[in-house]
Protein backbone atom coordinates (compact mmCIF):
# COMPACT_ATOMS: atom_id res chain seq x y z
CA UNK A 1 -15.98 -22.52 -35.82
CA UNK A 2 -18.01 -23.02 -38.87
CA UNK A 3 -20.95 -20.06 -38.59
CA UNK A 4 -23.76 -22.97 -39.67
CA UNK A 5 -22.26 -25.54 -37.02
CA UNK A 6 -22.12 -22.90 -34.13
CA UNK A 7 -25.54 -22.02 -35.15
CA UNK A 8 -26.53 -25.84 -34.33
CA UNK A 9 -25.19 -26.19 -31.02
CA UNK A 10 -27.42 -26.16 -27.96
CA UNK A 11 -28.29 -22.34 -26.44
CA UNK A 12 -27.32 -24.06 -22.94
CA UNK A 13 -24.48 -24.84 -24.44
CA UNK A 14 -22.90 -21.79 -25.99
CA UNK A 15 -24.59 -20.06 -22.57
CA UNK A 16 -22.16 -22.16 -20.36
CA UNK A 17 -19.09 -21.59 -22.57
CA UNK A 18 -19.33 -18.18 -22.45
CA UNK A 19 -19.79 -18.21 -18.80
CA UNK A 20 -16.57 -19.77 -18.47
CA UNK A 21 -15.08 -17.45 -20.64
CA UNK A 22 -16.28 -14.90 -18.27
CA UNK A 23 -15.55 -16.05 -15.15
CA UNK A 24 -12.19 -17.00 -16.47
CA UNK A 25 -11.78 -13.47 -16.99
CA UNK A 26 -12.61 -11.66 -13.52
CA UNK A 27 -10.53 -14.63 -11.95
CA UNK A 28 -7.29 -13.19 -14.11
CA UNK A 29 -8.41 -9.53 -13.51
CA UNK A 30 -8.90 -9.91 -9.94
CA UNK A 31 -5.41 -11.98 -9.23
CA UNK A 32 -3.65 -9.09 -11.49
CA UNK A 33 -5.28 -6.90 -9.04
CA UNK A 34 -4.17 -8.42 -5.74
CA UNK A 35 -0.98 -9.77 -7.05
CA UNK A 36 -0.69 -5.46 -7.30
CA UNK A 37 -1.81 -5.16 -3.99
CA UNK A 38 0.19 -7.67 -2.24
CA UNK A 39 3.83 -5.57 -3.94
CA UNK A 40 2.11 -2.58 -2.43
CA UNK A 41 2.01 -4.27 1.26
CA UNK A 42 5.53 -5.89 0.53
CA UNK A 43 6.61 -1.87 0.16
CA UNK A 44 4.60 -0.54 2.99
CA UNK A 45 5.72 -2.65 5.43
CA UNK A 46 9.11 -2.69 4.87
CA UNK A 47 10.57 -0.91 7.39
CA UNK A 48 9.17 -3.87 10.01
CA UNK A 49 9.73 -6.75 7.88
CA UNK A 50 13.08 -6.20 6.08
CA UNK A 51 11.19 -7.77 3.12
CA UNK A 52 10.58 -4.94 0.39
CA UNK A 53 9.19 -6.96 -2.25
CA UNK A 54 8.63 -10.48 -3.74
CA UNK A 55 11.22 -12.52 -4.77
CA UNK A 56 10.43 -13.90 -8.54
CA UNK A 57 10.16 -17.18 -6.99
CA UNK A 58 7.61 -16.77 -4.87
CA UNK A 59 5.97 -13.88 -6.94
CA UNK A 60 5.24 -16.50 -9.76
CA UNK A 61 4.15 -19.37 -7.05
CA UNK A 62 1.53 -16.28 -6.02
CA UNK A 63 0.48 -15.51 -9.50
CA UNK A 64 0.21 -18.98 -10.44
CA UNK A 65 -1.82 -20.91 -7.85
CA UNK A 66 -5.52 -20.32 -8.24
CA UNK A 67 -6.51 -19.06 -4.67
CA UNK A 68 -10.70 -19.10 -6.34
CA UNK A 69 -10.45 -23.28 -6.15
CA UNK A 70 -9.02 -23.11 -2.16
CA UNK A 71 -11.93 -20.96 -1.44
CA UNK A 72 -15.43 -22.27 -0.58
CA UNK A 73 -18.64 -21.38 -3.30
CA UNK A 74 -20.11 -18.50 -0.78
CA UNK A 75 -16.65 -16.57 -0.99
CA UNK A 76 -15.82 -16.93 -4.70
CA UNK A 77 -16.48 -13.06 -5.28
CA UNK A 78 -14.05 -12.04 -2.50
CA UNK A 79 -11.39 -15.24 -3.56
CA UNK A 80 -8.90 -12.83 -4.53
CA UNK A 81 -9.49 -10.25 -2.12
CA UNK A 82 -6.13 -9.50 -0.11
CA UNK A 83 -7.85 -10.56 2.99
CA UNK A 84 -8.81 -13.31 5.13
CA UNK A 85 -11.87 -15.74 4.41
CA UNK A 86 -13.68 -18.04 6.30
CA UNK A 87 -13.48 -21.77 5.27
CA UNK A 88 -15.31 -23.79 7.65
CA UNK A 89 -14.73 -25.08 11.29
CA UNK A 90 -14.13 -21.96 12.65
CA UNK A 91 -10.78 -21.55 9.84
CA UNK A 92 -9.71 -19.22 7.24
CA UNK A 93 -7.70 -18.96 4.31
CA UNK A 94 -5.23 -16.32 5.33
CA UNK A 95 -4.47 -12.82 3.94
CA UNK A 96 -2.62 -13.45 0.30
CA UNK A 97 -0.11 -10.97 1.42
CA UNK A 98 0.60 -12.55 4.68
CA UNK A 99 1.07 -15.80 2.62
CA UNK A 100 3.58 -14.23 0.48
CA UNK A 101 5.60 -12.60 3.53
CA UNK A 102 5.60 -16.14 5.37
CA UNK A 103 6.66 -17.67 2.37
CA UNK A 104 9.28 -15.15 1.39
CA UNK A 105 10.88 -15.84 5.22
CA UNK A 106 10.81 -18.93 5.19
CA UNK A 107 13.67 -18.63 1.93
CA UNK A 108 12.69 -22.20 0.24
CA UNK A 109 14.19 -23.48 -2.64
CA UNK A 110 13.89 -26.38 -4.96
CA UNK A 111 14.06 -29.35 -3.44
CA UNK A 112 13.94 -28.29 0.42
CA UNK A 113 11.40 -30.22 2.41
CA UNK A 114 9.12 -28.29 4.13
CA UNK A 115 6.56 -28.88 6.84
CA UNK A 116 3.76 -26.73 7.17
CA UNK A 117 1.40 -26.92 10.52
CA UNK A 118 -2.04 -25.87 9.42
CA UNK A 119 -3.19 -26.84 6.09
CA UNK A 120 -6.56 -25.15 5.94
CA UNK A 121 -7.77 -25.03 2.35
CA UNK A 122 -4.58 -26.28 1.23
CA UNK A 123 -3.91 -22.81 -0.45
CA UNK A 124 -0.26 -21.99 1.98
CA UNK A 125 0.89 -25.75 1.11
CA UNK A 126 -0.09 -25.04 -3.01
CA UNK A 127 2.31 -21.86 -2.88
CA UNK A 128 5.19 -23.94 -0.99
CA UNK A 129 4.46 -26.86 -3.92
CA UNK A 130 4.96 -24.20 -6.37
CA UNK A 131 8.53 -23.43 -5.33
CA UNK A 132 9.40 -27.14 -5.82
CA UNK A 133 9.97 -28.04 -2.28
CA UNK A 134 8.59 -31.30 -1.01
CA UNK A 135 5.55 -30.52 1.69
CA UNK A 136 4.26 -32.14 4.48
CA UNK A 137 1.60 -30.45 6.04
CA UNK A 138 -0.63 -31.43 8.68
CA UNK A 139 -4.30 -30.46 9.81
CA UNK A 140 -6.03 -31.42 12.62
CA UNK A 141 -9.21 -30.84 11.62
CA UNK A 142 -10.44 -34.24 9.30
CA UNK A 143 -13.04 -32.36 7.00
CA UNK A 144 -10.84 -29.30 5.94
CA UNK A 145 -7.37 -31.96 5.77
CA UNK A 146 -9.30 -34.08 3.32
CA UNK A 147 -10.94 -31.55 1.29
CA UNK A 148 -7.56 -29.78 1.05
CA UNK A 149 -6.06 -33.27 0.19
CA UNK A 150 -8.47 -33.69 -2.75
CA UNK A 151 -8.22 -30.72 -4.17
CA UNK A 152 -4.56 -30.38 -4.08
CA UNK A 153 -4.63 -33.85 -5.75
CA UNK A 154 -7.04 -32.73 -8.29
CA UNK A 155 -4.53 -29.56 -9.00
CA UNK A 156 -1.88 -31.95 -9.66
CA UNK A 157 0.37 -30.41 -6.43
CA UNK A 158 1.93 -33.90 -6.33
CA UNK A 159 4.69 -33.01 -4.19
CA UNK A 160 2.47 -32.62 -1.03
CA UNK A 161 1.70 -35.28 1.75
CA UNK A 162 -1.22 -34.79 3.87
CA UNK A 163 -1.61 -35.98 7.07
CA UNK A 164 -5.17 -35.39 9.82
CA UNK A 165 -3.02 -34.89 13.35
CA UNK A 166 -1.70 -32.82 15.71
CA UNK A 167 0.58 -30.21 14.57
CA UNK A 168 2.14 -29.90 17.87
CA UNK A 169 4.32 -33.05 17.44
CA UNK A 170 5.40 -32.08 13.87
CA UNK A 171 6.46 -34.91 11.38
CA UNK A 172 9.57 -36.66 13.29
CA UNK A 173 10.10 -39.41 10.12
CA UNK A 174 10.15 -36.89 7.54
CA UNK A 175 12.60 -34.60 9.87
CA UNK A 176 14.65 -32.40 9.63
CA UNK A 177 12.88 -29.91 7.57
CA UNK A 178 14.88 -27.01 5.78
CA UNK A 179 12.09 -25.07 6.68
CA UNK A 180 8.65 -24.87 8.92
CA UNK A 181 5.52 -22.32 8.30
CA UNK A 182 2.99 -22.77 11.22
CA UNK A 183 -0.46 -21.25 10.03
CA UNK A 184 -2.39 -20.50 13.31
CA UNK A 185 -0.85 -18.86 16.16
CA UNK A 186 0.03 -19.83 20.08
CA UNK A 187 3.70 -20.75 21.90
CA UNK A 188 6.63 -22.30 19.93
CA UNK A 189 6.42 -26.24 19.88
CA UNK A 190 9.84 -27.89 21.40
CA UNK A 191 9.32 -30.49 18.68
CA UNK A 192 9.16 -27.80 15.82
CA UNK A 193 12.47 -26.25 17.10
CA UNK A 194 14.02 -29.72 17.50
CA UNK A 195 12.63 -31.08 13.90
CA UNK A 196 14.15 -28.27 12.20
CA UNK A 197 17.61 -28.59 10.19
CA UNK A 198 20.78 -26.79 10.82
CA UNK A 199 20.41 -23.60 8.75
CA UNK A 200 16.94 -23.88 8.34
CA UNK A 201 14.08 -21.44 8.46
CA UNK A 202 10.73 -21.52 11.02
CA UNK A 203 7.74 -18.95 9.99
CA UNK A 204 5.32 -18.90 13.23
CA UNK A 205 3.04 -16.27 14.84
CA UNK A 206 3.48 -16.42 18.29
CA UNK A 207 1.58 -15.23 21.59
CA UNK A 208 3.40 -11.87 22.83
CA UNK A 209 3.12 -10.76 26.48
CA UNK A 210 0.72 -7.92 25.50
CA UNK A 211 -1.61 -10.13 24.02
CA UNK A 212 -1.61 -10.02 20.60
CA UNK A 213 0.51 -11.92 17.73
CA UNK A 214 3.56 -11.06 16.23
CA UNK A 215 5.14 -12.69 13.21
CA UNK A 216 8.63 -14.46 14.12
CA UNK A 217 11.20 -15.62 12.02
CA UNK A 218 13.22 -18.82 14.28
CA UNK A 219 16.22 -19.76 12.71
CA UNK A 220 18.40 -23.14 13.64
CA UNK A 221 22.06 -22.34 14.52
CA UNK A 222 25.54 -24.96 13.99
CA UNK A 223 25.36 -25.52 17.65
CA UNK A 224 21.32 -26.38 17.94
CA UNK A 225 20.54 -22.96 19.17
CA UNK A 226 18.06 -20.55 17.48
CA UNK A 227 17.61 -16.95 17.16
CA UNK A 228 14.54 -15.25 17.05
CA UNK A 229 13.30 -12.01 14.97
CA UNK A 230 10.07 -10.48 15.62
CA UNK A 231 8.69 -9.39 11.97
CA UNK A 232 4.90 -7.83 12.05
CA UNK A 233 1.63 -8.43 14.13
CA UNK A 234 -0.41 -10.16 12.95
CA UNK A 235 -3.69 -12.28 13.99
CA UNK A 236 -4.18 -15.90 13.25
CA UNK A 237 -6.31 -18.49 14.27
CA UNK A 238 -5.07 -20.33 17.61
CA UNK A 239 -2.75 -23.61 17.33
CA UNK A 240 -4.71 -26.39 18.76
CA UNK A 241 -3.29 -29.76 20.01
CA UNK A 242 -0.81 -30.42 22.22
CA UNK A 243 -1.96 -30.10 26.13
CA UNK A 244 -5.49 -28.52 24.69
């Protein structure tokens, strides 16, 4: 720029540019930072998940979606924090690592459809987008299912269909998925299990009988029947709908 032109603009202006420019900045540092922190997790838990690292698929999914614009204004300095964060309505945004491992389970690929139970902030659906599957993903809470819709809109996710329900029942006219990620956790929904394709792939924390959550990867056999493999505990917020 021209020194004599720069010298022209408004002080409010050139103020708010280089604000930008800043927070620009700490938004690349900090992802470089968890995206770093997340392979670390991948490696330490290991030995539970089977899962030693990222594949490049879903490592450039997590490096490219901007987890700062699914997060709301009073958590912006912690956005990419490898941790959980509050949203609203008694939700969170879950742990970036956790969203990685879930992911990374559920195996997508170009194309796949994929239903996801729980939209929250959107952020889960935004990663599954940037694989190239085609997501439907339901919320039961209105507010946070059409925030998430707007902003995913805004982000240009086009390949993701919103819809305000209950989870519970799944998506029957969009069935059979290739694969399912349930975001909050509780017992296995018959109409998941039954709304999920031959071959196909169902991420879900579910209630143990000690009380906490564990992890578990469902997958769809030839003859309808599924097999189950416990993968990590975890902690989620609970699965509402159904007979709640």
């Amino acid at each position: 720029m021209n020194p004599l032109v720069r010298r022209l603009l408004p002080l409010s202006l050139v103020l708010t540019s280089a604000c930008v420019m800043s927070a620009d900045a700490h938004n690349d540092a900090a992802h470089t930072r968890l995206m770093n922190d997340i392979a670390h997790d991948f490696v330490a838990t290991a030995r539970m998940t089977g899962v030693r690292e990222m594949s490049p698929a879903v490592a450039t999914a997590m490096a490219t979606v901007p987890r700062h614009r699914f997060v709301p204004p009073g958590g912006q300095a912690a956005a990419y924090a490898n941790r959980p964060l509050t949203i609203g309505h008694g939700q969170t945004i879950s742990q970036p690592f956790i969203v990685a491992l879930m992911t990374e389970l559920a195996a997508v690929s170009p194309g796949d459809r994929v239903l996801e139970v729980g939209t929250g902030s959107g952020y889960q659906a935004a990663v599954l987008a940037a694989l190239g599957a085609r997501v439907y993903t339901i919320e039961i809470i209105e507010p946070l299912g059409r925030r998430a819709a707007a902003l995913l809109e805004e982000l240009g996710y086009d390949d993701v269909e919103i819809r305000i329900g209950d989870g519970n029942a799944g998506w029957p006219e969009a069935a059979p998925f290739d694969a399912i990620v349930v975001t909050a956790g509780g017992d296995l929904p018959d109409a998941l299990v039954e709304q999920l394709a031959v071959g196909g792939r169902l991420v879900i924390p579910l209630d143990s009988a000690w009380g906490e959550q564990e992890l578990t990867l469902i997958e769809k056999q030839g003859d309808g029947s599924v097999t189950r493999r416990g993968v990590l505990p975890v902690r989620f917020v609970p699965l509402v709908g159904g007979d709640d």
